[in-house]
Protein backbone atom coordinates (compact mmCIF):
# COMPACT_ATOMS: atom_id res chain seq x y z
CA UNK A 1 63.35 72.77 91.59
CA UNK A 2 62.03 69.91 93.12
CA UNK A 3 59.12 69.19 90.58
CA UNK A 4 58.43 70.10 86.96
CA UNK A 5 55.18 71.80 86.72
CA UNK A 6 52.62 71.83 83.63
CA UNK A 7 52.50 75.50 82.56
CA UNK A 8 49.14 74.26 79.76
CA UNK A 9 46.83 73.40 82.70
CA UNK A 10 45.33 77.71 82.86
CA UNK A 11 41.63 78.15 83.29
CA UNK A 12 40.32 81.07 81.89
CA UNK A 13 39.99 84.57 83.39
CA UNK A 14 36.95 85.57 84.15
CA UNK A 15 34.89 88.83 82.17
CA UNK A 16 34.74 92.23 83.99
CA UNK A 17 37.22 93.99 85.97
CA UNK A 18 40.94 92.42 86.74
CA UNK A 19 40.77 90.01 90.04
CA UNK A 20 42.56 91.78 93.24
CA UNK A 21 45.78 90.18 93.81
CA UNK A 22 46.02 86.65 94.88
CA UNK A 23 49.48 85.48 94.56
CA UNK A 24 51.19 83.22 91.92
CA UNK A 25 50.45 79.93 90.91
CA UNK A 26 52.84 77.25 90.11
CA UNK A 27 51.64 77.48 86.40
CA UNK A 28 53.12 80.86 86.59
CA UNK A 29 56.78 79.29 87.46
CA UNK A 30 55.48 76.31 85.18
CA UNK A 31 55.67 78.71 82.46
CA UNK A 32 58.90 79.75 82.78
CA UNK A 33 60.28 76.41 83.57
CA UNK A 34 59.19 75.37 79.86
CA UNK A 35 60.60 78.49 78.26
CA UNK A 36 64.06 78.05 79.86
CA UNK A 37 64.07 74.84 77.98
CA UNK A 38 62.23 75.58 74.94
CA UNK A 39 62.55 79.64 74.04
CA UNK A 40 60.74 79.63 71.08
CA UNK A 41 57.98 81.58 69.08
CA UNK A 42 56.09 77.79 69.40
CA UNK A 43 56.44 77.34 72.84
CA UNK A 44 55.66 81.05 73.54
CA UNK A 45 51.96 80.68 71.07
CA UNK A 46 51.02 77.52 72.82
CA UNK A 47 51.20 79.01 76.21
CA UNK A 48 50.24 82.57 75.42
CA UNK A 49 47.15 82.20 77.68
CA UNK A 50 49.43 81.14 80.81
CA UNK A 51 51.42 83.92 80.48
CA UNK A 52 48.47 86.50 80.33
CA UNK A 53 46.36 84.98 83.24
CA UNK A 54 49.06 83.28 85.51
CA UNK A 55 51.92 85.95 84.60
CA UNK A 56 51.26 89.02 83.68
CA UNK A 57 47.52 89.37 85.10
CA UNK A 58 48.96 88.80 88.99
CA UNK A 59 51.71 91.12 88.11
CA UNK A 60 49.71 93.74 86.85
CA UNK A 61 47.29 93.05 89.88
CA UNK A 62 49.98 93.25 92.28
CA UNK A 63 51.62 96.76 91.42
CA UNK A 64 48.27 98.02 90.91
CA UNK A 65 47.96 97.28 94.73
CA UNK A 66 51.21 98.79 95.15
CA UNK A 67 50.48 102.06 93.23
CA UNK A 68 49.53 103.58 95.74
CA UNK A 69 52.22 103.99 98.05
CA UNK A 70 54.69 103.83 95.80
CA UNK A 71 53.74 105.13 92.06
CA UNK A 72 52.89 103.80 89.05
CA UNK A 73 54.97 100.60 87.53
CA UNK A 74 56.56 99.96 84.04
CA UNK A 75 56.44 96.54 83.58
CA UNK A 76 58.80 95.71 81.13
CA UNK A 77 58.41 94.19 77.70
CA UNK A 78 58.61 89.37 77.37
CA UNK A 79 60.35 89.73 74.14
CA UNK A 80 64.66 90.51 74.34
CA UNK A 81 65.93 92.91 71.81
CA UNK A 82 68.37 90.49 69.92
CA UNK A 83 69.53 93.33 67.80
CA UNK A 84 73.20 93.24 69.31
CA UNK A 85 73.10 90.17 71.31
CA UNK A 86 75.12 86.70 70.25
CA UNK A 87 72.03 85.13 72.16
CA UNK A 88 69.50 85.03 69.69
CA UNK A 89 66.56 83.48 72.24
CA UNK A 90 63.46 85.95 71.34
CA UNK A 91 61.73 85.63 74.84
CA UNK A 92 63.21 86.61 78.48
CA UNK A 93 63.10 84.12 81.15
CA UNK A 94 61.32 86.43 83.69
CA UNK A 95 58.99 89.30 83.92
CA UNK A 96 59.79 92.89 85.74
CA UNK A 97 58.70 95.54 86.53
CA UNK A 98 60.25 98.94 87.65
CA UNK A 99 58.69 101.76 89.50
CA UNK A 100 59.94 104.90 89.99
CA UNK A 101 59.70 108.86 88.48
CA UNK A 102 63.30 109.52 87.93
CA UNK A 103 65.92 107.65 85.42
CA UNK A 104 67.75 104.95 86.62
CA UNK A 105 66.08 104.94 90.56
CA UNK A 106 63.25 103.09 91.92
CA UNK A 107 61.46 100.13 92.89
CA UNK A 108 61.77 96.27 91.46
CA UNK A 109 60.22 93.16 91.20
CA UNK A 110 60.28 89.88 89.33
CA UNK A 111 59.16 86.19 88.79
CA UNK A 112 60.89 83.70 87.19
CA UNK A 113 61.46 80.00 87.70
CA UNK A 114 63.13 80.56 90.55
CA UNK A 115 60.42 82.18 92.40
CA UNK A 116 60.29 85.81 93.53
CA UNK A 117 62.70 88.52 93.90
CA UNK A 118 62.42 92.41 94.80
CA UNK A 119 64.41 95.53 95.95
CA UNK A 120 65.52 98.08 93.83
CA UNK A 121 67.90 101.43 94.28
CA UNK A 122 69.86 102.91 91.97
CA UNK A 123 71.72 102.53 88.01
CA UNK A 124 74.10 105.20 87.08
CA UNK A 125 73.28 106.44 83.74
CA UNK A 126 76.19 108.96 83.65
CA UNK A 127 80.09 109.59 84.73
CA UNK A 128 79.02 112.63 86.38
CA UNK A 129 76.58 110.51 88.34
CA UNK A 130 78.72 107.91 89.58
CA UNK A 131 81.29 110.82 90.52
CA UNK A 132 78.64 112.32 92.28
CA UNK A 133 78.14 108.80 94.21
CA UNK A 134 81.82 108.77 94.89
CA UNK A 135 82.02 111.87 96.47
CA UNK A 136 79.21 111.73 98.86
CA UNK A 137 80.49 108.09 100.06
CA UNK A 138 83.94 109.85 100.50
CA UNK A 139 82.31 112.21 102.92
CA UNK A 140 82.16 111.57 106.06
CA UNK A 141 78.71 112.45 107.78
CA UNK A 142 76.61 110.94 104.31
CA UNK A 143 79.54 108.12 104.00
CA UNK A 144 78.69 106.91 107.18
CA UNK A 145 75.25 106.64 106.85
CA UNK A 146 75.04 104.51 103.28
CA UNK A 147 77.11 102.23 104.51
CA UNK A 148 74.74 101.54 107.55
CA UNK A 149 72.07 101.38 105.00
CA UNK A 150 73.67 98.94 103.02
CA UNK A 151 74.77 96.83 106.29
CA UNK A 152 71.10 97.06 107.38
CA UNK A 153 69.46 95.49 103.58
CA UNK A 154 72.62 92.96 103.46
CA UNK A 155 71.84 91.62 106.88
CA UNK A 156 68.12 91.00 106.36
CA UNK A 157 69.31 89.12 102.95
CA UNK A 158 69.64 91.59 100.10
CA UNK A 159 72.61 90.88 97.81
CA UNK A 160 74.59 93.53 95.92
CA UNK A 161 73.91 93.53 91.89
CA UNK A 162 75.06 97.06 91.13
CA UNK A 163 78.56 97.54 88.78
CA UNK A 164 81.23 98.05 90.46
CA UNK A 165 85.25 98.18 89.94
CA UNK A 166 87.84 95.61 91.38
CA UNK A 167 90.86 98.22 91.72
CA UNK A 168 90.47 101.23 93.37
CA UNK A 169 88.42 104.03 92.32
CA UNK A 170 90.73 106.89 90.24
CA UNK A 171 91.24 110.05 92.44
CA UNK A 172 90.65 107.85 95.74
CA UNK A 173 93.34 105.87 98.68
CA UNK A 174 93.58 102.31 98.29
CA UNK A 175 93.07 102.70 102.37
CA UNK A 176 89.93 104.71 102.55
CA UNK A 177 87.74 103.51 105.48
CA UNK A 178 85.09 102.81 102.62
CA UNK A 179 86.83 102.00 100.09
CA UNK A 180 84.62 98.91 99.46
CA UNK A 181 81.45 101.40 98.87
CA UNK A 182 83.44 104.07 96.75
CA UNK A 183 84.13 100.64 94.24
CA UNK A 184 80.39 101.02 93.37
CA UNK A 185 79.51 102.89 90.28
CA UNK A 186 75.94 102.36 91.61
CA UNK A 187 73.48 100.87 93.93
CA UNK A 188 71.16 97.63 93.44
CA UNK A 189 70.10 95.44 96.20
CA UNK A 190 68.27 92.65 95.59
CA UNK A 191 66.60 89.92 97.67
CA UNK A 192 65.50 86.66 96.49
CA UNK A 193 62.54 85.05 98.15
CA UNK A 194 62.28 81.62 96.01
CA UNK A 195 59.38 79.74 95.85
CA UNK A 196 58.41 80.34 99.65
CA UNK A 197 54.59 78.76 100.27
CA UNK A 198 52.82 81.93 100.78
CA UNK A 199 53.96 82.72 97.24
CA UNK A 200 50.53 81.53 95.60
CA UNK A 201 48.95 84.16 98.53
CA UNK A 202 47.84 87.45 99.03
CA UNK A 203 50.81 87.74 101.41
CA UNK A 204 53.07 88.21 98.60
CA UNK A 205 51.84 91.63 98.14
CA UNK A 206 53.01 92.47 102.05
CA UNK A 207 55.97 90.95 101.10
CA UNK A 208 57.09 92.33 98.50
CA UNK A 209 55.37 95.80 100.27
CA UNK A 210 57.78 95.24 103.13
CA UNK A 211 60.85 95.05 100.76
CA UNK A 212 60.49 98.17 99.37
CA UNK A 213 59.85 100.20 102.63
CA UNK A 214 63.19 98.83 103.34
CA UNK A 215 64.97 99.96 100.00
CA UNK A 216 63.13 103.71 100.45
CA UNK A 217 65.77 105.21 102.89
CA UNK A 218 68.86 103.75 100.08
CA UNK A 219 66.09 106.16 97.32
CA UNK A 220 66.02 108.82 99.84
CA UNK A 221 70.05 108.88 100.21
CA UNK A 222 70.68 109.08 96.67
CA UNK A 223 67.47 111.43 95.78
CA UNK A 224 69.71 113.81 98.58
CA UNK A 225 73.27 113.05 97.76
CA UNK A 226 73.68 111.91 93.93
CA UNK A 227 70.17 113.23 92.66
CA UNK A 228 69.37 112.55 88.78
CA UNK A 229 70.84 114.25 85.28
């Protein structure tokens, strides 16, 4: 980042009803600039009231604006769960949120230092799942048609962040003409925006509007062809 930021400089929100969506400030980034370096209960106190107008109220504000055309969000919880984790750190680094009815497929979005990122598709939360993943990519007509999905979202910058093996999936060729697909056990694609300057805009919400349109069709494929346990 070019500049460190001051996340302590937050006015206060206003009474009545929650602001329509705006954008997000450079306190917002600020804020998790300063936690990155200092993730404590302190730092976390003193800066409470950046997190709840500059974080979480935009966020809020922004899939309330999204709601509509693509369901209701579950924004996901600042503090880690430490519980079985050698990194002790109480707080995480960015917030999300996830929308979507069904386990383990939907919509995301999240802030964090380094700006802005959304997309979303789909986490295997079962063998029989990923099986079921394997065997539709294996087929031809449905094969075919992921992979020009996934061409499509990788060309207009998404990046791959579902699991996926190195060797060759058990039961399939090493010379399959997708073999590269059937190595996913699932299907994230992500695109990171950064800190572009309509960020602190009401554009963000078209952005980050337009990214999901373009991750429906991967939802629709896997609603069809994997469906849910």
């Amino acid at each position: 980042m070019s500049e460190k930021r001051d996340p302590a400089r937050s006015g206060p929100r206003g009474a009545g009803s929650a602001p329509p969506f705006a954008g997000f400030s450079d306190r917002a980034l600020a804020f998790y600039e300063g936690l990155e370096a200092d993730n404590s209960r302190a730092y976390w106190q003193d800066h409470r009231a950046v997190f709840e107008d500059d974080v979480k109220g935009p966020m809020l504000a922004l899939l309330d604006a999204l709601e509509p055309d693509f369901g209701p969000a579950r924004l996901f919880r600042p503090n880690r769960d430490t519980r079985f984790s050698a990194d002790k750190s109480p707080y995480k680094t960015q917030i999300g949120a996830l929308v979507g009815d069904r386990p383990g497929l939907g919509y995301y979005v999240q802030l964090s230092a380094r700006g802005l990122a959304a997309g979303g598709g789909f986490r295997s939360h079962s063998p029989a799942q990923t099986a079921r993943l394997r065997a539709a990519v294996a087929t031809d007509r449905p094969g075919a048609e992921l992979v020009g999905l996934l061409d499509g979202l990788r060309a207009a910058g998404f990046v791959d962040r579902g699991e996926q093996v190195r060797t060759t999936p058990r039961g399939y060729p090493a010379d399959h003409p997708r073999i590269a697909t059937l190595r996913f056990k699932e299907l994230m694609l992500i695109r990171s925006f950064g800190e572009p300057e309509w960020l602190g805009s009401a554009r963000t919400l078209d952005e980050v509007r337009g990214t999901w349109e373009r991750i429906r069709p991967l939802l629709d494929w896997v609603t069809a062809h994997v469906g849910t346990d």
